[in-house]
C-alpha atoms as a PDB file:
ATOM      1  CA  UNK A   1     180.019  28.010  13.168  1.00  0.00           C
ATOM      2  CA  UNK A   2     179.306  31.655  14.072  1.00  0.00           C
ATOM      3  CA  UNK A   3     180.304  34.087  11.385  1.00  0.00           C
ATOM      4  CA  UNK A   4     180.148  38.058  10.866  1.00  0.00           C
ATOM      5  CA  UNK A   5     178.274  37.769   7.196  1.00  0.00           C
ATOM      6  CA  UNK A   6     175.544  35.971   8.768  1.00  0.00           C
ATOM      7  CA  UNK A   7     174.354  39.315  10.728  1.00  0.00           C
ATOM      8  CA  UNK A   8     175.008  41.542   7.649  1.00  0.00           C
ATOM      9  CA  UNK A   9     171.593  41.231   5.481  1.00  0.00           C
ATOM     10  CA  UNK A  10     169.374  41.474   8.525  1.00  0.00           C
ATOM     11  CA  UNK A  11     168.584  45.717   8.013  1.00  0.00           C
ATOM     12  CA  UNK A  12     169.687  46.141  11.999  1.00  0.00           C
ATOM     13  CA  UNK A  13     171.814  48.705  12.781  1.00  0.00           C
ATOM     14  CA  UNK A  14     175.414  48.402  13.035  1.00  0.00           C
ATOM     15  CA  UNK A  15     175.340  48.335  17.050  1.00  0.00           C
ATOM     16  CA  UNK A  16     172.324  45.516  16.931  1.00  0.00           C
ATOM     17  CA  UNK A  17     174.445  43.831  14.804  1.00  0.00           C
ATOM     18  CA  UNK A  18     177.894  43.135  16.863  1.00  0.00           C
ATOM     19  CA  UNK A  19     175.614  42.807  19.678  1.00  0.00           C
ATOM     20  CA  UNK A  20     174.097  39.947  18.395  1.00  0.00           C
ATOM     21  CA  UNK A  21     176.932  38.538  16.650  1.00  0.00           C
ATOM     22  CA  UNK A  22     178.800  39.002  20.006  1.00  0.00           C
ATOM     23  CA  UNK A  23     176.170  37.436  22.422  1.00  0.00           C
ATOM     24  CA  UNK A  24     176.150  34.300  19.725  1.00  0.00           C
ATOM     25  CA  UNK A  25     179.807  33.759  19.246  1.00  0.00           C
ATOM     26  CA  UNK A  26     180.327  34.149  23.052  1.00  0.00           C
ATOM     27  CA  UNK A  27     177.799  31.944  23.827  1.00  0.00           C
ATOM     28  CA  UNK A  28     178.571  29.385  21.348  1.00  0.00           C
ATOM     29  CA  UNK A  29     182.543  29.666  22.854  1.00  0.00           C
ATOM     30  CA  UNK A  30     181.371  28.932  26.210  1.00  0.00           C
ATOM     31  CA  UNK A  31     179.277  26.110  24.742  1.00  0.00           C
ATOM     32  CA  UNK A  32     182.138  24.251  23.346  1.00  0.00           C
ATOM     33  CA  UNK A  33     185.057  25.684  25.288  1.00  0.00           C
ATOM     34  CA  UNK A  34     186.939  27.716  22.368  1.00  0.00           C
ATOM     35  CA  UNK A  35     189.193  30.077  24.148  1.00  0.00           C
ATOM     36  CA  UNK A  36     189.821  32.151  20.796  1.00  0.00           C
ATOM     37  CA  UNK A  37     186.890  33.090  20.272  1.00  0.00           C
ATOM     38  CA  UNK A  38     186.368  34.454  23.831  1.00  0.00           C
ATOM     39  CA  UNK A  39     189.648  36.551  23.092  1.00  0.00           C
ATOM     40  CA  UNK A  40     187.471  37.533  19.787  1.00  0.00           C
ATOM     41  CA  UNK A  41     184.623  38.688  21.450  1.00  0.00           C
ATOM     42  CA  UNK A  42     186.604  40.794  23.228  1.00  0.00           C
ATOM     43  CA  UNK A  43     187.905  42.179  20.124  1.00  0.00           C
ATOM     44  CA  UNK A  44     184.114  43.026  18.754  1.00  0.00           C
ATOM     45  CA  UNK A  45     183.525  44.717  22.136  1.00  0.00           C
ATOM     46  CA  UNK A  46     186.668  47.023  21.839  1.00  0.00           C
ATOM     47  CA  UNK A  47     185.387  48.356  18.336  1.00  0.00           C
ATOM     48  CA  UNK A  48     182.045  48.535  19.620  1.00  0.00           C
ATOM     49  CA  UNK A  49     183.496  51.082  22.191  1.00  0.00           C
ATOM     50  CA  UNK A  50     185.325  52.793  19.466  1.00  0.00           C
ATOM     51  CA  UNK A  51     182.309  53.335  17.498  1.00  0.00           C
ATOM     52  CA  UNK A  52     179.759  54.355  20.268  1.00  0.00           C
ATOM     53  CA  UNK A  53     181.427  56.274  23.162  1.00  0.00           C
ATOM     54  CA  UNK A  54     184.289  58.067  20.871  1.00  0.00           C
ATOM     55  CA  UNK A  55     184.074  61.425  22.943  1.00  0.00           C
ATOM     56  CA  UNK A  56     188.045  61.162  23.583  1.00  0.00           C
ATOM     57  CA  UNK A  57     188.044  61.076  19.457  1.00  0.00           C
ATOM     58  CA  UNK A  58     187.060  65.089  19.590  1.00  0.00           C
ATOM     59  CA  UNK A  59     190.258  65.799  22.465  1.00  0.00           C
ATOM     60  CA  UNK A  60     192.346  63.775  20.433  1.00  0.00           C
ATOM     61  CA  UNK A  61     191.834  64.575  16.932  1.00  0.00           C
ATOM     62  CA  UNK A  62     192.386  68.381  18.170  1.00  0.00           C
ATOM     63  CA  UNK A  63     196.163  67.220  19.222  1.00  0.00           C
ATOM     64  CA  UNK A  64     196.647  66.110  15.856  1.00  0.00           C
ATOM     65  CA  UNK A  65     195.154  69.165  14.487  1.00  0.00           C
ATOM     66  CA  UNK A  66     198.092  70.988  16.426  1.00  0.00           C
ATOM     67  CA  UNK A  67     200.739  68.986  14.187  1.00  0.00           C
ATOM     68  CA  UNK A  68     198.638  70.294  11.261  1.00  0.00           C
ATOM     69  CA  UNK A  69     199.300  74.334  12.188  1.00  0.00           C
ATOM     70  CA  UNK A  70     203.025  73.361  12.578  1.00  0.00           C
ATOM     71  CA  UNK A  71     203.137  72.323   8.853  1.00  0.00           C
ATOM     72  CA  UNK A  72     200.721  75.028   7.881  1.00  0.00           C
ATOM     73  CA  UNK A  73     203.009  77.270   9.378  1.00  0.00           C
ATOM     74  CA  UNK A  74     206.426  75.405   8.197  1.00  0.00           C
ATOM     75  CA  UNK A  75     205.312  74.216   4.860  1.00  0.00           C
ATOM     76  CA  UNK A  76     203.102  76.974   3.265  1.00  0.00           C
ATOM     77  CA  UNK A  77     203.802  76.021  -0.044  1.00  0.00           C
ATOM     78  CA  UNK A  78     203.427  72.243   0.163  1.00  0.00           C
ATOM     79  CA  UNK A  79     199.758  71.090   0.184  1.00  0.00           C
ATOM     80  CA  UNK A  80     198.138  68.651   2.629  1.00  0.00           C
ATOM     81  CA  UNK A  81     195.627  66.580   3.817  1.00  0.00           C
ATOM     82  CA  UNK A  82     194.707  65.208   7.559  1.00  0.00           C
ATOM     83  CA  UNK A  83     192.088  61.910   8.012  1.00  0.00           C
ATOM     84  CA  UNK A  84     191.232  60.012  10.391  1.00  0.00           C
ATOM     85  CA  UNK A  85     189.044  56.678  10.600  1.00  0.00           C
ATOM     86  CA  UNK A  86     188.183  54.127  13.280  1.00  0.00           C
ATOM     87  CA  UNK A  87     188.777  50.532  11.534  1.00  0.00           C
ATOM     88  CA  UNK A  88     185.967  49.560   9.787  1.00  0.00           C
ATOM     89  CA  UNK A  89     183.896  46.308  11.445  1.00  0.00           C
ATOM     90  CA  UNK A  90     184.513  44.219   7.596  1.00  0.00           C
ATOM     91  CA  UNK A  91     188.087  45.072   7.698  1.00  0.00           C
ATOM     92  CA  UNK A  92     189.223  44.550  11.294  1.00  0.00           C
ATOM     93  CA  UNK A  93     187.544  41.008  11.342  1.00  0.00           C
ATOM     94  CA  UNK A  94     189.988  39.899   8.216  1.00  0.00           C
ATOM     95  CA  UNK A  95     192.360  41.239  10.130  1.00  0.00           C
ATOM     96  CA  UNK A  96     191.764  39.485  13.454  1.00  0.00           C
ATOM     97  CA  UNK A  97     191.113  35.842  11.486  1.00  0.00           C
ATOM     98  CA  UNK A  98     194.031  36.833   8.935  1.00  0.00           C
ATOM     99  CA  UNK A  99     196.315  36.625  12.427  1.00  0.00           C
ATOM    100  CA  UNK A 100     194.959  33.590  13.043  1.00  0.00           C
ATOM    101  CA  UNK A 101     195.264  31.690   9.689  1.00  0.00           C
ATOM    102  CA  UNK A 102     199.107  32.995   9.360  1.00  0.00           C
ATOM    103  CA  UNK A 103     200.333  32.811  12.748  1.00  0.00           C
ATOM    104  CA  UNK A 104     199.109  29.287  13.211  1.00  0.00           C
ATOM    105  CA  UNK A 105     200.628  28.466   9.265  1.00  0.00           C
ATOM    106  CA  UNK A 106     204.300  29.901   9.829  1.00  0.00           C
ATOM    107  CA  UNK A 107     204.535  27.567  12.987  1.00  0.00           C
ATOM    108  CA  UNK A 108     203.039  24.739  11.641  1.00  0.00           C
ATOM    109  CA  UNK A 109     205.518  24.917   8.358  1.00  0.00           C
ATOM    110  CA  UNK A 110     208.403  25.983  11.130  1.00  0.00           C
ATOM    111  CA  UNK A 111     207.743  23.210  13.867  1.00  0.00           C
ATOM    112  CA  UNK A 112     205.698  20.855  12.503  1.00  0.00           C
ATOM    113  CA  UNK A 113     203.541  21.257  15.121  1.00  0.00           C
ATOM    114  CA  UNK A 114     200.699  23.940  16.477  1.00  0.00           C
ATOM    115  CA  UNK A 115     200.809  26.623  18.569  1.00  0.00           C
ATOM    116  CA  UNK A 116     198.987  26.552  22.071  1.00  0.00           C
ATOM    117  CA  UNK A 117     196.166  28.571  23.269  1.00  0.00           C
ATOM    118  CA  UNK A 118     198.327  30.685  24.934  1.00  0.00           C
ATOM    119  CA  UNK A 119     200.662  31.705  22.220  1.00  0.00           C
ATOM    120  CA  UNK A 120     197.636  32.215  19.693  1.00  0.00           C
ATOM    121  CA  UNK A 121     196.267  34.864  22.146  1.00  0.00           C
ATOM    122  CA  UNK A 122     199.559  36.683  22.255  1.00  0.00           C
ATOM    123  CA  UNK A 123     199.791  36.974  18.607  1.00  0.00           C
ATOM    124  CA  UNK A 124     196.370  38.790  18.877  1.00  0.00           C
ATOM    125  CA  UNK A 125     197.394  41.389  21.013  1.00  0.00           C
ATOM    126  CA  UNK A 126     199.070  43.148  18.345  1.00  0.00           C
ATOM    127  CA  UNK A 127     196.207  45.413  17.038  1.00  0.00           C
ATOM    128  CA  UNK A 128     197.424  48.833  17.411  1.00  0.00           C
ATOM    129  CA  UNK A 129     195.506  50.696  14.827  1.00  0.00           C
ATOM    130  CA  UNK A 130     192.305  50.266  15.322  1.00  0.00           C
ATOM    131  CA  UNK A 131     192.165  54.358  15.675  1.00  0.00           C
ATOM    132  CA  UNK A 132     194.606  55.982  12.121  1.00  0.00           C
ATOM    133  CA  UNK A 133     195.319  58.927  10.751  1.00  0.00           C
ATOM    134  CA  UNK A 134     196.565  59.776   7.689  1.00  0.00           C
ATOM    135  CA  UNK A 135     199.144  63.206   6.464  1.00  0.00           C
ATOM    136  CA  UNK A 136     199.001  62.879   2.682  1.00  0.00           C
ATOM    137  CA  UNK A 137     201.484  65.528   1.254  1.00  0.00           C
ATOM    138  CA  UNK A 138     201.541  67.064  -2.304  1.00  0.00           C
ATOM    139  CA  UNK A 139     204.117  69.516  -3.373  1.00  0.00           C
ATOM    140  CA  UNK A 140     202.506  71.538  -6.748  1.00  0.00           C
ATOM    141  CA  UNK A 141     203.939  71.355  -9.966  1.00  0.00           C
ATOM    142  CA  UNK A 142     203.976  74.839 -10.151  1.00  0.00           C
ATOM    143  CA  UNK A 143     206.643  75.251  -7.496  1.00  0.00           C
ATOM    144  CA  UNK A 144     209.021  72.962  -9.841  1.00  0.00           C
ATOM    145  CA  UNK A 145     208.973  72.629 -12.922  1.00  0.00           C
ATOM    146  CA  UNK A 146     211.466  69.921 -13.235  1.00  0.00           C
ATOM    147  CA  UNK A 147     209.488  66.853 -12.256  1.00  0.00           C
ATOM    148  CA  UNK A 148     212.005  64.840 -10.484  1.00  0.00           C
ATOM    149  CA  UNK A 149     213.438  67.800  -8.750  1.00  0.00           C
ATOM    150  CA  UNK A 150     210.045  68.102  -7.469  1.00  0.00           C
ATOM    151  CA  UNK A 151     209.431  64.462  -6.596  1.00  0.00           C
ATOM    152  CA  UNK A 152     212.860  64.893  -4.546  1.00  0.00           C
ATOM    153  CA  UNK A 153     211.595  68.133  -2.632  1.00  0.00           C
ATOM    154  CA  UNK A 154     208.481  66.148  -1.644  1.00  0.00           C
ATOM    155  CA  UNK A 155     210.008  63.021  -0.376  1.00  0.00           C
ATOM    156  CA  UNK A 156     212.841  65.762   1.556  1.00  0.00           C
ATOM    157  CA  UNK A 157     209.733  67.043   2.937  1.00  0.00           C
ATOM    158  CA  UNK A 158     207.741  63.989   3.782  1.00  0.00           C
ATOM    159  CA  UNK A 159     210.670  62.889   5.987  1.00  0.00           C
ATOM    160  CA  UNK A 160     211.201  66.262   7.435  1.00  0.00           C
ATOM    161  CA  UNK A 161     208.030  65.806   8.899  1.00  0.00           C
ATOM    162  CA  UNK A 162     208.241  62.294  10.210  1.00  0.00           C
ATOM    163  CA  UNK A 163     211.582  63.404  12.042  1.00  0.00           C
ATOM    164  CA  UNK A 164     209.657  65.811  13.856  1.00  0.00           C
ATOM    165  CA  UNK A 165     205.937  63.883  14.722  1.00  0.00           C
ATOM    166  CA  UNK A 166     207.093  61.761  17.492  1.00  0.00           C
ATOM    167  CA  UNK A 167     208.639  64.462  19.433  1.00  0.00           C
ATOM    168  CA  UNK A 168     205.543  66.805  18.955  1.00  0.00           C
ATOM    169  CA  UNK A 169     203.131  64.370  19.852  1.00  0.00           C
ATOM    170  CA  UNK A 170     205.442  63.125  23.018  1.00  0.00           C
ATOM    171  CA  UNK A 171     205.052  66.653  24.231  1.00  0.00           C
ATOM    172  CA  UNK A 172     201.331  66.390  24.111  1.00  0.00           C
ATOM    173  CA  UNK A 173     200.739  63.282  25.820  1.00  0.00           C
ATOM    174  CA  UNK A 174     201.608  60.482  23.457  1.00  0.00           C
ATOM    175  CA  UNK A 175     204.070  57.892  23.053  1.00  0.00           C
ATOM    176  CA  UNK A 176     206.166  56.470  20.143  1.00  0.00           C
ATOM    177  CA  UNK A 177     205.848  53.015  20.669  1.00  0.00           C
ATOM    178  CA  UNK A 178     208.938  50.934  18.875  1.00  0.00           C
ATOM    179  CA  UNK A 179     208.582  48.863  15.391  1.00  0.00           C
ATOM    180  CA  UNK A 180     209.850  45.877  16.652  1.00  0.00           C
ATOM    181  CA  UNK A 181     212.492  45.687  13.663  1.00  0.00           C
ATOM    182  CA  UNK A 182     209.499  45.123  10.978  1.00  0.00           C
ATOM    183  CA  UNK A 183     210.535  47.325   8.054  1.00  0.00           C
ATOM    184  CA  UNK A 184     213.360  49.473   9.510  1.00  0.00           C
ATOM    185  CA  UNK A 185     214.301  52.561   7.791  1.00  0.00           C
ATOM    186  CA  UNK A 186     217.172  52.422   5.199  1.00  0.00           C
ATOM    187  CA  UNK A 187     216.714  56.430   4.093  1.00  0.00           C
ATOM    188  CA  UNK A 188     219.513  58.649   4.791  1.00  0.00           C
ATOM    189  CA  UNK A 189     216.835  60.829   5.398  1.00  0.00           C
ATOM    190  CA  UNK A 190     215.420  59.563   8.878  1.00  0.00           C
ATOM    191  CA  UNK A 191     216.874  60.647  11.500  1.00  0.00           C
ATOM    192  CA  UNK A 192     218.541  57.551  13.530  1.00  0.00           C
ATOM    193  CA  UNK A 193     216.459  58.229  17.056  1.00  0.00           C
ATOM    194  CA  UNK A 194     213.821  58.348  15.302  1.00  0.00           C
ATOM    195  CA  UNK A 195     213.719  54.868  12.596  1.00  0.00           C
ATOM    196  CA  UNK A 196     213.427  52.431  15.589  1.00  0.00           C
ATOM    197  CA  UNK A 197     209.635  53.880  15.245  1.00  0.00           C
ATOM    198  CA  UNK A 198     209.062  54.159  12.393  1.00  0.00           C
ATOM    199  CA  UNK A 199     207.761  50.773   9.386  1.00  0.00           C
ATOM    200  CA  UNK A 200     209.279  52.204   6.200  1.00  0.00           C
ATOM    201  CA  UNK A 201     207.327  51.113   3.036  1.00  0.00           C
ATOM    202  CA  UNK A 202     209.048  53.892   1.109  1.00  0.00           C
ATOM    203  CA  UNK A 203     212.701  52.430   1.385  1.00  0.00           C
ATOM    204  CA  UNK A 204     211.561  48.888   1.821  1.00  0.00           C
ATOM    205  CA  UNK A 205     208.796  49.431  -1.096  1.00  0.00           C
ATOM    206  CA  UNK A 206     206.767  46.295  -1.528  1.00  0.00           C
ATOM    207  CA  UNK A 207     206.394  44.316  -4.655  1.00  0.00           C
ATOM    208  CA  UNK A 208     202.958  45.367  -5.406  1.00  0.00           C
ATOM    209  CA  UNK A 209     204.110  49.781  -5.225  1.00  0.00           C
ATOM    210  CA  UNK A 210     202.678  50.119  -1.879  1.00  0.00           C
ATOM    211  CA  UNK A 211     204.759  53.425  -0.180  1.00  0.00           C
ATOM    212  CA  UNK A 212     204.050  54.728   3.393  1.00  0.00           C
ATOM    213  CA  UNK A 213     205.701  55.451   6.439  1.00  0.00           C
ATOM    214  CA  UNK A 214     203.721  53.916   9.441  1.00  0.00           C
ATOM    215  CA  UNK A 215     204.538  55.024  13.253  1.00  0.00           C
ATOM    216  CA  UNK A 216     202.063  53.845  16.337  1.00  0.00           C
ATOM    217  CA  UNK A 217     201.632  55.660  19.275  1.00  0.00           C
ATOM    218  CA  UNK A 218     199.759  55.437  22.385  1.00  0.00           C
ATOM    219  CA  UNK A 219     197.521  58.143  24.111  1.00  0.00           C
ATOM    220  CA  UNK A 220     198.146  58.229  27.600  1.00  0.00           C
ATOM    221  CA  UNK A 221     194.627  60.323  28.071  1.00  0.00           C
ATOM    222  CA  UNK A 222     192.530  57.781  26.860  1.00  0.00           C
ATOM    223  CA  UNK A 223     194.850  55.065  27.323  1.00  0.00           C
ATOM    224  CA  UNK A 224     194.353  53.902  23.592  1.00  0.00           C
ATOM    225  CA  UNK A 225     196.748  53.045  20.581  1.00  0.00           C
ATOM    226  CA  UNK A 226     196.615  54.971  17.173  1.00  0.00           C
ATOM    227  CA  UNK A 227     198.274  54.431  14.098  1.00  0.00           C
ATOM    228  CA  UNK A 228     199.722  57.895  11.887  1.00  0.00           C
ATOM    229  CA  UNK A 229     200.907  57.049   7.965  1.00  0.00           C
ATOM    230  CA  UNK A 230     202.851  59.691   6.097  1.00  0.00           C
ATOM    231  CA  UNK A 231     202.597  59.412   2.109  1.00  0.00           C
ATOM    232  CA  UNK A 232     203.082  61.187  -0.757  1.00  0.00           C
ATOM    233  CA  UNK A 233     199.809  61.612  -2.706  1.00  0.00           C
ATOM    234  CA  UNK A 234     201.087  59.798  -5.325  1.00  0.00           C
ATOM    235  CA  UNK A 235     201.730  56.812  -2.340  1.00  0.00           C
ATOM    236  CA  UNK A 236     198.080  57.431  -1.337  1.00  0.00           C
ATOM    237  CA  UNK A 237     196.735  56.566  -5.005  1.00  0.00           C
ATOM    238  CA  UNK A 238     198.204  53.856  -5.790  1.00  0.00           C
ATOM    239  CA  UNK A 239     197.932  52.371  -2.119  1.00  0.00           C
ATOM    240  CA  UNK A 240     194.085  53.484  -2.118  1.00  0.00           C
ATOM    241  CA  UNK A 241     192.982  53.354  -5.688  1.00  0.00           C
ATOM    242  CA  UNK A 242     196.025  51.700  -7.852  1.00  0.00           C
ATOM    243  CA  UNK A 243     198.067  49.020  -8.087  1.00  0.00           C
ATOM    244  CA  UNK A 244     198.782  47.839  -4.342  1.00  0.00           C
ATOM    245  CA  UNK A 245     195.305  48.005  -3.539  1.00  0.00           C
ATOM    246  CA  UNK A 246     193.991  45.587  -6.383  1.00  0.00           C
ATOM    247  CA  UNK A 247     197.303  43.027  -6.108  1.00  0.00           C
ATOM    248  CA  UNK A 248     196.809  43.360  -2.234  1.00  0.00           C
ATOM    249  CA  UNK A 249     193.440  41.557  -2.473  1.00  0.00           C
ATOM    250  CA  UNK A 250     194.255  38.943  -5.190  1.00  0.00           C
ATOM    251  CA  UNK A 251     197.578  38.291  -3.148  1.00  0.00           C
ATOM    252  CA  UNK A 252     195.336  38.086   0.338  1.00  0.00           C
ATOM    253  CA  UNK A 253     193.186  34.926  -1.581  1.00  0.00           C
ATOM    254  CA  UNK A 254     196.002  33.221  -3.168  1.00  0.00           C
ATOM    255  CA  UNK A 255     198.036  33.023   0.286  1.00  0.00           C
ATOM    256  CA  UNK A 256     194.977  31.867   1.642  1.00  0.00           C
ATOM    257  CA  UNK A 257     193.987  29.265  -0.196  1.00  0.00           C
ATOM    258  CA  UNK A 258     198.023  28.175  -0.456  1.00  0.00           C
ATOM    259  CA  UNK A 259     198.013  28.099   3.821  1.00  0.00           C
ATOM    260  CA  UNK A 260     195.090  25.827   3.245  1.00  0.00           C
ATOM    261  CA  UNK A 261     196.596  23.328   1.338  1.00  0.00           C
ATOM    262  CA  UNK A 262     199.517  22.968   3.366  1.00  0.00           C
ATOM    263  CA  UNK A 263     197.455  22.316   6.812  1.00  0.00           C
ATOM    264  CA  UNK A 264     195.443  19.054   7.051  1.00  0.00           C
ATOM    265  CA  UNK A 265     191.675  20.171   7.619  1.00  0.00           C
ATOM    266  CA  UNK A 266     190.287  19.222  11.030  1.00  0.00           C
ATOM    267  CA  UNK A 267     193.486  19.288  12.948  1.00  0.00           C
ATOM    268  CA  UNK A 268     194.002  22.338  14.019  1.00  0.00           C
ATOM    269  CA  UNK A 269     189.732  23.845  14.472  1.00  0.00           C
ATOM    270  CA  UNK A 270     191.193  28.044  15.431  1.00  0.00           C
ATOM    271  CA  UNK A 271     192.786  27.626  12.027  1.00  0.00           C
ATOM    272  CA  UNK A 272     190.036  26.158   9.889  1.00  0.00           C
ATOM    273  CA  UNK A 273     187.177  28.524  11.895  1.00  0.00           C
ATOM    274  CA  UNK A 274     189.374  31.349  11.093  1.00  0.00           C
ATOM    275  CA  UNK A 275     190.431  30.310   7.250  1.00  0.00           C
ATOM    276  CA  UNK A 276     186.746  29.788   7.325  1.00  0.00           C
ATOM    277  CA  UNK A 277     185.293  33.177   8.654  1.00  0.00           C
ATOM    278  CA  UNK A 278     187.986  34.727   6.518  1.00  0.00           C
ATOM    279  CA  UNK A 279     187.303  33.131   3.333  1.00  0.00           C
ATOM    280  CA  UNK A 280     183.380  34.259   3.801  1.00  0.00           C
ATOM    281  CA  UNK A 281     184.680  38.025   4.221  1.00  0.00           C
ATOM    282  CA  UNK A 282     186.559  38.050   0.932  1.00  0.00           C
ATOM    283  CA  UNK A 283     183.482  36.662  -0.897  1.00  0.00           C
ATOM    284  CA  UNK A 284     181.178  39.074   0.451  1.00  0.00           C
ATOM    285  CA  UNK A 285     178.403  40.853  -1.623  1.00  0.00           C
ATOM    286  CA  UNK A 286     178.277  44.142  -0.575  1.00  0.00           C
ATOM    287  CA  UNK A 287     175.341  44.991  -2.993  1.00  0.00           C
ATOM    288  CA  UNK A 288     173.342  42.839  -1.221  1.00  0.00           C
ATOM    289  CA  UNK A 289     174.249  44.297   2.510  1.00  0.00           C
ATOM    290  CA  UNK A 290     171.584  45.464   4.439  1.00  0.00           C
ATOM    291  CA  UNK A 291     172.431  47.348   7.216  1.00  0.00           C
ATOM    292  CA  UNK A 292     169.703  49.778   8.412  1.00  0.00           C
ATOM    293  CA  UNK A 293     169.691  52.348   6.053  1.00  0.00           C
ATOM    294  CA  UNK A 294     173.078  51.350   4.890  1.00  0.00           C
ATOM    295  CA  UNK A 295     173.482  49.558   1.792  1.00  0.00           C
ATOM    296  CA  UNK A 296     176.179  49.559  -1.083  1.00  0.00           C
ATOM    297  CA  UNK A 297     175.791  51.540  -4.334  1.00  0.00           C
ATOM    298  CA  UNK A 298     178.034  48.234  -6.070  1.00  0.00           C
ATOM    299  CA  UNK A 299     180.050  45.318  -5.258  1.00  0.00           C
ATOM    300  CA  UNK A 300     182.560  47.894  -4.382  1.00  0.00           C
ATOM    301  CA  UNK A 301     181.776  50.789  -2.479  1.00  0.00           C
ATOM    302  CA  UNK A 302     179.791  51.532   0.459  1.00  0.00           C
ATOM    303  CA  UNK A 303     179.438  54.675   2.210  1.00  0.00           C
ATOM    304  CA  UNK A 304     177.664  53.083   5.599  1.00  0.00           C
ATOM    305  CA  UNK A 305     178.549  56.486   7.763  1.00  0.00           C
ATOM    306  CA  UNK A 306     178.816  54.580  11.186  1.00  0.00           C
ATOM    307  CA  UNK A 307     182.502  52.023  10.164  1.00  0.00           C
ATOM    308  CA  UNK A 308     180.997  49.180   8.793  1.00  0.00           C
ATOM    309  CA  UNK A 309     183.202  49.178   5.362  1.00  0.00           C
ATOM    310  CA  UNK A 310     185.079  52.222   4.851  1.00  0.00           C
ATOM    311  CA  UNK A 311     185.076  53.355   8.706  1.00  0.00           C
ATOM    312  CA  UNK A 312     184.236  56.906   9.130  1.00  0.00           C
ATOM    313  CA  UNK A 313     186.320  59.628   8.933  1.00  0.00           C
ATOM    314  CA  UNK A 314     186.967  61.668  11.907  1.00  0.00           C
ATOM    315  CA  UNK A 315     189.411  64.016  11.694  1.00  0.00           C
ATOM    316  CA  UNK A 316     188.670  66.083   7.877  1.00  0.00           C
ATOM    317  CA  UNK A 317     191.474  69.006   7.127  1.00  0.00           C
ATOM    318  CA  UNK A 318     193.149  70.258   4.342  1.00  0.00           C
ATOM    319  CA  UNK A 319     195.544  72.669   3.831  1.00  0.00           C
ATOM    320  CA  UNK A 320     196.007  74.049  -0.091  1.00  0.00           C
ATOM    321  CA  UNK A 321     199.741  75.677  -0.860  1.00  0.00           C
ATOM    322  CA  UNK A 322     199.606  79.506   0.037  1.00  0.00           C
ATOM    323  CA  UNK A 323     201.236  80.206  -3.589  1.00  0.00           C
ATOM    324  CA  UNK A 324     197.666  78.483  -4.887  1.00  0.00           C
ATOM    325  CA  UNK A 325     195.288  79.961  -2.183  1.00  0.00           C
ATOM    326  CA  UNK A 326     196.533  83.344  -0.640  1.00  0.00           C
ATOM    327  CA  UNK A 327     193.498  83.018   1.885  1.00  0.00           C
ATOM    328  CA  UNK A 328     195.911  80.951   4.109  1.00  0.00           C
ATOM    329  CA  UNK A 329     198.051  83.026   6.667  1.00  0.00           C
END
């Protein structure tokens, strides 16, 4: 079976890489008639695009930059950070064989039975943030005092400005595309025509801490989806560095392994080539990468510059309170 850690040791470049895993996995699809992993390919060629003709990234990325002199100008004493980041090669293919594994689980424990072709391609249509962006908000300590007077002028804040993002962005050629339901908004502080966008992690926090609100919108210019998160910093470290970033992964293999056990291997070959692929990802060694000139400082990090791991960050701003830097106007 063709798998994405086979390709990562060889020193090619990111580009030779996917090209080569692409050409293989098509050509081994083809060879014994696997639909899905045409519909993968596909997949690899979309980020592929992403990564080497990203011109529309620079028309875009100043759009967004126009939400970020509204809040400069709105918000001068709360302090803020923009980022962007193409999904990162590692991370979107868990993702795309994650789909697989617990699409094809939840209807075999629902039906008893296993999804067609047909449906298992649907379910993989729902990548919609293969472009993000991130507002991480921070409102100083020296503005309040009182800590949870503070915490409650952030969060007053934070939804302040997700009531006003999808209209701004609507005006400049983007559109709020709907949540489908997932995670609806139970804060008196949404605006109602606005939750039906909008997956709320803050009200509907997860087990592990993990805050955020998530909307998606497309860009009619370059006909592309692109995910925006709003978080407290606070949010940000523990989703990034703290708690819900560590139980995230140990939940991820335990739910794995558990969806194994419950379907009988070599019935079903999308799921076990997927629970396969995606069981090789979470075992990686990324000390022992080689990619070009690429290569991790530990089993943990891995600053690869061209979205490999971490992706690579494309839209950089920050914007410091004015009462803590009186250079801003």
């Amino acid at each position: 079976m063709i798998k994405l850690n086979d390709y990562l040791y060889s020193g090619d470049t990111i580009f030779r890489i996917l090209d080569k895993y692409i050409a293989d996995l098509r050509k081994e699809a083809k060879r014994t008639h696997n639909a899905i992993d045409l519909t993968h390919c596909n997949f690899l060629l979309q980020i592929r695009g992403l990564l080497e003709h990203n011109d529309f990234l620079t028309a875009q990325s100043q759009q967004i930059r126009e939400f970020y002199k509204y809040m400069a100008k709105e918000y001068p004493f709360l302090a803020f950070t923009f980022k962007g980041r193409i999904k990162s090669l590692i991370r979107a293919e868990a993702k795309f064989n994650g789909y697989i594994v617990e699409y094809i689980y939840d209807y075999y424990v629902e039906r008893g039975t296993y999804p067609s072709v047909s449906e298992i391609k649907d379910r993989l249509s729902c990548f919609r943030d293969f472009i993000a962006y991130r507002i991480v908000i921070s409102m100083p300590k020296c503005h309040y005092p009182n800590e949870e007077k503070r915490k409650a002028e952030e969060l007053k804040c934070l939804y302040e400005i997700a009531n006003v993002l999808p209209g701004f962005l609507e005006e400049r050629g983007f559109t709020a595309e709907s949540a489908y339901g997932v995670k609806i908004s139970e804060s008196p502080l949404l605006n109602e025509e606005v939750k039906p966008y909008y997956r709320d992690y803050i009200s509907n926090q997860s087990a592990n801490g993990y805050q955020s609100l998530h909307i998606t919108f497309f860009d009619n210019s370059s006909r592309s989806f692109m995910e925006v998160q709003i978080r407290t910093k606070t949010m940000d470290d523990i989703a990034e560095i703290g708690q819900a970033n560590h139980t995230a992964y140990e939940k991820k293999q335990k739910e794995e392994r558990a969806r194994r056990d419950v379907i009988p291997k070599g019935e079903c070959r999308y799921f076990d080539e997927a629970y396969e692929r995606g069981m090789a990802l979470l075992g990686i060694e990324l000390n022992k990468l080689d990619v070009n000139m690429f290569g991790a400082v530990d089993n943990n990090l891995i600053n690869d510059g061209c979205g490999l791991y971490r992706g690579r960050l494309i839209l950089p701003y920050e914007h410091l309170s004015r009462f803590q830097n009186d250079l801003i106007d």
